[in-house]
C-alpha atoms as a PDB file:
ATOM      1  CA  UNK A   1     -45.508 -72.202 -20.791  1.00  0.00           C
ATOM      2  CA  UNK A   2     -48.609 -71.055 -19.038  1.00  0.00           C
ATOM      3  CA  UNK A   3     -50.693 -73.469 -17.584  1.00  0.00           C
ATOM      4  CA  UNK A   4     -53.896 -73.774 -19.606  1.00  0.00           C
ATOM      5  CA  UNK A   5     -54.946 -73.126 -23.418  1.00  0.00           C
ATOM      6  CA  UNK A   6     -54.404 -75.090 -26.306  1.00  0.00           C
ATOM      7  CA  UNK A   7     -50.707 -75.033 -26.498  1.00  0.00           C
ATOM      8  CA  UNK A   8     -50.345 -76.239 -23.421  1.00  0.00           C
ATOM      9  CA  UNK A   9     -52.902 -78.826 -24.374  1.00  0.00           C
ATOM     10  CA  UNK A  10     -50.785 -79.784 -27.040  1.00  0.00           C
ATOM     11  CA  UNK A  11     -47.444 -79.684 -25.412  1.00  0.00           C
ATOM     12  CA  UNK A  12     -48.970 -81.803 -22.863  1.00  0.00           C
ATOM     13  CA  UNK A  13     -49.881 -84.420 -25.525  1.00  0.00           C
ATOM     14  CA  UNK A  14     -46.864 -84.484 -27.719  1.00  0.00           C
ATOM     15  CA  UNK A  15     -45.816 -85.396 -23.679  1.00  0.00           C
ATOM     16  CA  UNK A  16     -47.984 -88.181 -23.230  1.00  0.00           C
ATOM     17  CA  UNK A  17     -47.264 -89.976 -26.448  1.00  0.00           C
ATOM     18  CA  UNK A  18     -43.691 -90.138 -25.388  1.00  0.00           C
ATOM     19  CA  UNK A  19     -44.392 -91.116 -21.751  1.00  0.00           C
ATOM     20  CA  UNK A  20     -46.641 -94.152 -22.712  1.00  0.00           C
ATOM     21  CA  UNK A  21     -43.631 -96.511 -23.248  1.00  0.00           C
ATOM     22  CA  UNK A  22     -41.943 -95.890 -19.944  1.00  0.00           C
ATOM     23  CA  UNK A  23     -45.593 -96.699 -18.321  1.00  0.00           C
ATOM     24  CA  UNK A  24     -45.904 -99.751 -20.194  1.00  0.00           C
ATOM     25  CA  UNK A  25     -42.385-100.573 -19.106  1.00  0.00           C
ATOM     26  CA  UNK A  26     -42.937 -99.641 -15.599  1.00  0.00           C
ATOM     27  CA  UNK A  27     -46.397-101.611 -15.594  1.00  0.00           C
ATOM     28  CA  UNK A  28     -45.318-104.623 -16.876  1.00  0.00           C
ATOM     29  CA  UNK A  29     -42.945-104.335 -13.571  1.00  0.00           C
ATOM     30  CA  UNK A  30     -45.182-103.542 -11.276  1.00  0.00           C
ATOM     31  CA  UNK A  31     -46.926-106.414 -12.597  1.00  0.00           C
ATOM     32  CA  UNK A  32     -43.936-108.815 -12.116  1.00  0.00           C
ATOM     33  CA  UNK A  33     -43.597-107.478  -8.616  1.00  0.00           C
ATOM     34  CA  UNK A  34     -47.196-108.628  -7.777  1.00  0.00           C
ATOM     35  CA  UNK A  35     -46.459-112.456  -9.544  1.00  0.00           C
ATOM     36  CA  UNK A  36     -43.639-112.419  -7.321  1.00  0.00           C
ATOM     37  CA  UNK A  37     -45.878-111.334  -4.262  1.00  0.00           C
ATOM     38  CA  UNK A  38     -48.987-113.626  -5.227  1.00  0.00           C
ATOM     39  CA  UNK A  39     -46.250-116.608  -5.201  1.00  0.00           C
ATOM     40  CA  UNK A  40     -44.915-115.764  -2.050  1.00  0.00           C
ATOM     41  CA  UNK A  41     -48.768-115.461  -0.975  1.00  0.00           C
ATOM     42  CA  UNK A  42     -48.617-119.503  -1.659  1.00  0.00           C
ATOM     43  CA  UNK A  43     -46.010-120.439  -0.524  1.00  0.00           C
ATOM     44  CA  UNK A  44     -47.295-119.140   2.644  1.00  0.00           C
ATOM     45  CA  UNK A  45     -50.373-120.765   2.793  1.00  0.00           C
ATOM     46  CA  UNK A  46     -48.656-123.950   1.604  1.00  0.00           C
ATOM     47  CA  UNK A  47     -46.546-123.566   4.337  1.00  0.00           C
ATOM     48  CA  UNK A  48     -49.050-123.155   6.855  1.00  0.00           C
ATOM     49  CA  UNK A  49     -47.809-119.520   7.991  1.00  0.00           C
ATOM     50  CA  UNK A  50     -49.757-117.616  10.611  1.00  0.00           C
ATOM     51  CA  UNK A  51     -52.515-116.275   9.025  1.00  0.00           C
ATOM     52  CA  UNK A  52     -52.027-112.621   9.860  1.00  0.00           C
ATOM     53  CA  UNK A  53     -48.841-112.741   7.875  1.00  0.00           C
ATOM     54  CA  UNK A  54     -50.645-114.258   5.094  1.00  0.00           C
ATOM     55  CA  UNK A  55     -53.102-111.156   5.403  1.00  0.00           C
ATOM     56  CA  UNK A  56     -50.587-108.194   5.337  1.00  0.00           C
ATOM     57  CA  UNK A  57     -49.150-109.746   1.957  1.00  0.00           C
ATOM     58  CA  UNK A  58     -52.650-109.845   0.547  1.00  0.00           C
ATOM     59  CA  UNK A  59     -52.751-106.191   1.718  1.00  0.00           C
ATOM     60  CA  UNK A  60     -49.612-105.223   0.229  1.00  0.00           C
ATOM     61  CA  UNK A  61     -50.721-107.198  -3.172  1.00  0.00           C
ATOM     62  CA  UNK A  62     -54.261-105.159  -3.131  1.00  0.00           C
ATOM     63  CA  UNK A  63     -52.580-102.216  -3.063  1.00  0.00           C
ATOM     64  CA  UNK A  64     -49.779-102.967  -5.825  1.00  0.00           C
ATOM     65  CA  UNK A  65     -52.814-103.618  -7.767  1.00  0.00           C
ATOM     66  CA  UNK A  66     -54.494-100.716  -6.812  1.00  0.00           C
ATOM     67  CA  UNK A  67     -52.031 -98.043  -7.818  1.00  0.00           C
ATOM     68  CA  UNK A  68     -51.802-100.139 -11.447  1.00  0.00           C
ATOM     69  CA  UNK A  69     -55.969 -99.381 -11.310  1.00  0.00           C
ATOM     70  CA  UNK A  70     -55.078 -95.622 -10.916  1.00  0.00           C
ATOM     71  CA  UNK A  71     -52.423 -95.216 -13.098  1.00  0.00           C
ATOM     72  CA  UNK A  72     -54.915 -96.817 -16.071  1.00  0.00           C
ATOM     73  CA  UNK A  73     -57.240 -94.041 -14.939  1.00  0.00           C
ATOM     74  CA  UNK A  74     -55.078 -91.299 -14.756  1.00  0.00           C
ATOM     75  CA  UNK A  75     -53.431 -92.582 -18.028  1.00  0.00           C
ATOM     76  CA  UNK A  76     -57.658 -93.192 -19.650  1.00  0.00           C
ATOM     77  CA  UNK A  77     -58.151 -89.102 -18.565  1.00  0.00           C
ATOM     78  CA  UNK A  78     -55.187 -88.349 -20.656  1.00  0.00           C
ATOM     79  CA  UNK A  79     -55.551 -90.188 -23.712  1.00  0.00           C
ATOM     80  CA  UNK A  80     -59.206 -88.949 -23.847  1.00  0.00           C
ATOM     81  CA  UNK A  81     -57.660 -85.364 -23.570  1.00  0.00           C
ATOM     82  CA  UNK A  82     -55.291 -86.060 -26.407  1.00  0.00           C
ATOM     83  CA  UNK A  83     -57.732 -87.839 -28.992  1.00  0.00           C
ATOM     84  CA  UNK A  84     -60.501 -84.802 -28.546  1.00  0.00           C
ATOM     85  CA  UNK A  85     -57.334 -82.433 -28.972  1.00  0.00           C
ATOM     86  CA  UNK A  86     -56.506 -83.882 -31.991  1.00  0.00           C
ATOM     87  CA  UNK A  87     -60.753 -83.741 -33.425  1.00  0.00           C
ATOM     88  CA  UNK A  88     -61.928 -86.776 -31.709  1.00  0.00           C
ATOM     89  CA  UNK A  89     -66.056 -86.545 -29.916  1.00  0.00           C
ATOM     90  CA  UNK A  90     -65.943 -85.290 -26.693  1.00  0.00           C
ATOM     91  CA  UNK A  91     -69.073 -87.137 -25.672  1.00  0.00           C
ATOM     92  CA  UNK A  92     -67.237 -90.800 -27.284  1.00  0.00           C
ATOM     93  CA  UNK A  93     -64.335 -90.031 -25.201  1.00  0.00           C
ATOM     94  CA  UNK A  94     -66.216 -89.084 -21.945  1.00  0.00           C
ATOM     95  CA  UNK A  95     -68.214 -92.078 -22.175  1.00  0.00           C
ATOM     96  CA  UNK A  96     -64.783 -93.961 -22.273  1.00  0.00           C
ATOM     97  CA  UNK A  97     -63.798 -92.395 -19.347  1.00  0.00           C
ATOM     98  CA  UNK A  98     -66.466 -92.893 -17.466  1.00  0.00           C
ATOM     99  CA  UNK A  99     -66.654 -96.819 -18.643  1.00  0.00           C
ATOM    100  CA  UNK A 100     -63.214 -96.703 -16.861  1.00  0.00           C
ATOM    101  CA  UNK A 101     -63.652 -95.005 -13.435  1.00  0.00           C
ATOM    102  CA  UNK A 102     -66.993 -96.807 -13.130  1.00  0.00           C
ATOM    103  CA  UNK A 103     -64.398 -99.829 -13.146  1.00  0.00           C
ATOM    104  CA  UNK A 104     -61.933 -98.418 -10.742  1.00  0.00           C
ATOM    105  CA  UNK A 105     -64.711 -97.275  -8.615  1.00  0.00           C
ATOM    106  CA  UNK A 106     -65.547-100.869  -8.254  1.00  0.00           C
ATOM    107  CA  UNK A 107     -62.128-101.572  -7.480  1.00  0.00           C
ATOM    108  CA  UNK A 108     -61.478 -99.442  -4.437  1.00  0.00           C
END
């Protein structure tokens, strides 16, 4: 299928309904994984660990939480393609959109 034009606008969607449970799925674990790393993060300071080790696990926690901040925005850009595919306002779902990568801009 060519890339571009309405089919492949609507291939694309019929694609991104299906996808959306194995991101949930794989969010909710990436979001386990960061639990995990923010109670290691305690235990740490608990601990009294040296303070540059503490650091590197905050870094490595930012950035888990990071990439879940991108894949909402990637995942916001598609369903905003989908709804105006399927009749929804283009200037409702852009202002969505932009609500949302105001957000992430914050976050990074």
């Amino acid at each position: 299928m060519p890339y571009g034009g309405i089919s492949y606008i609507k291939e694309r969607c019929s694609q991104m309904t299906h996808s959306q449970e194995h991101r949930t799925d794989s969010l909710v674990k990436r979001l386990n994984r960061i639990e995990g790393q923010v109670a290691g993060i305690k235990k740490m300071i608990i601990e009294e660990k040296e303070y540059a080790d503490v650091i590197i696990q905050l870094n490595s926690t930012r950035s888990a939480i990071q990439k879940i901040s991108h894949i909402l925005l990637e995942a916001q850009a598609e369903h905003a393609l989908m709804h105006v595919s399927e009749g929804a306002d283009l200037d409702d779902e852009m202002k969505k959109l932009q609500k949302v990568i105001s957000q992430y801009n914050k976050m990074n």
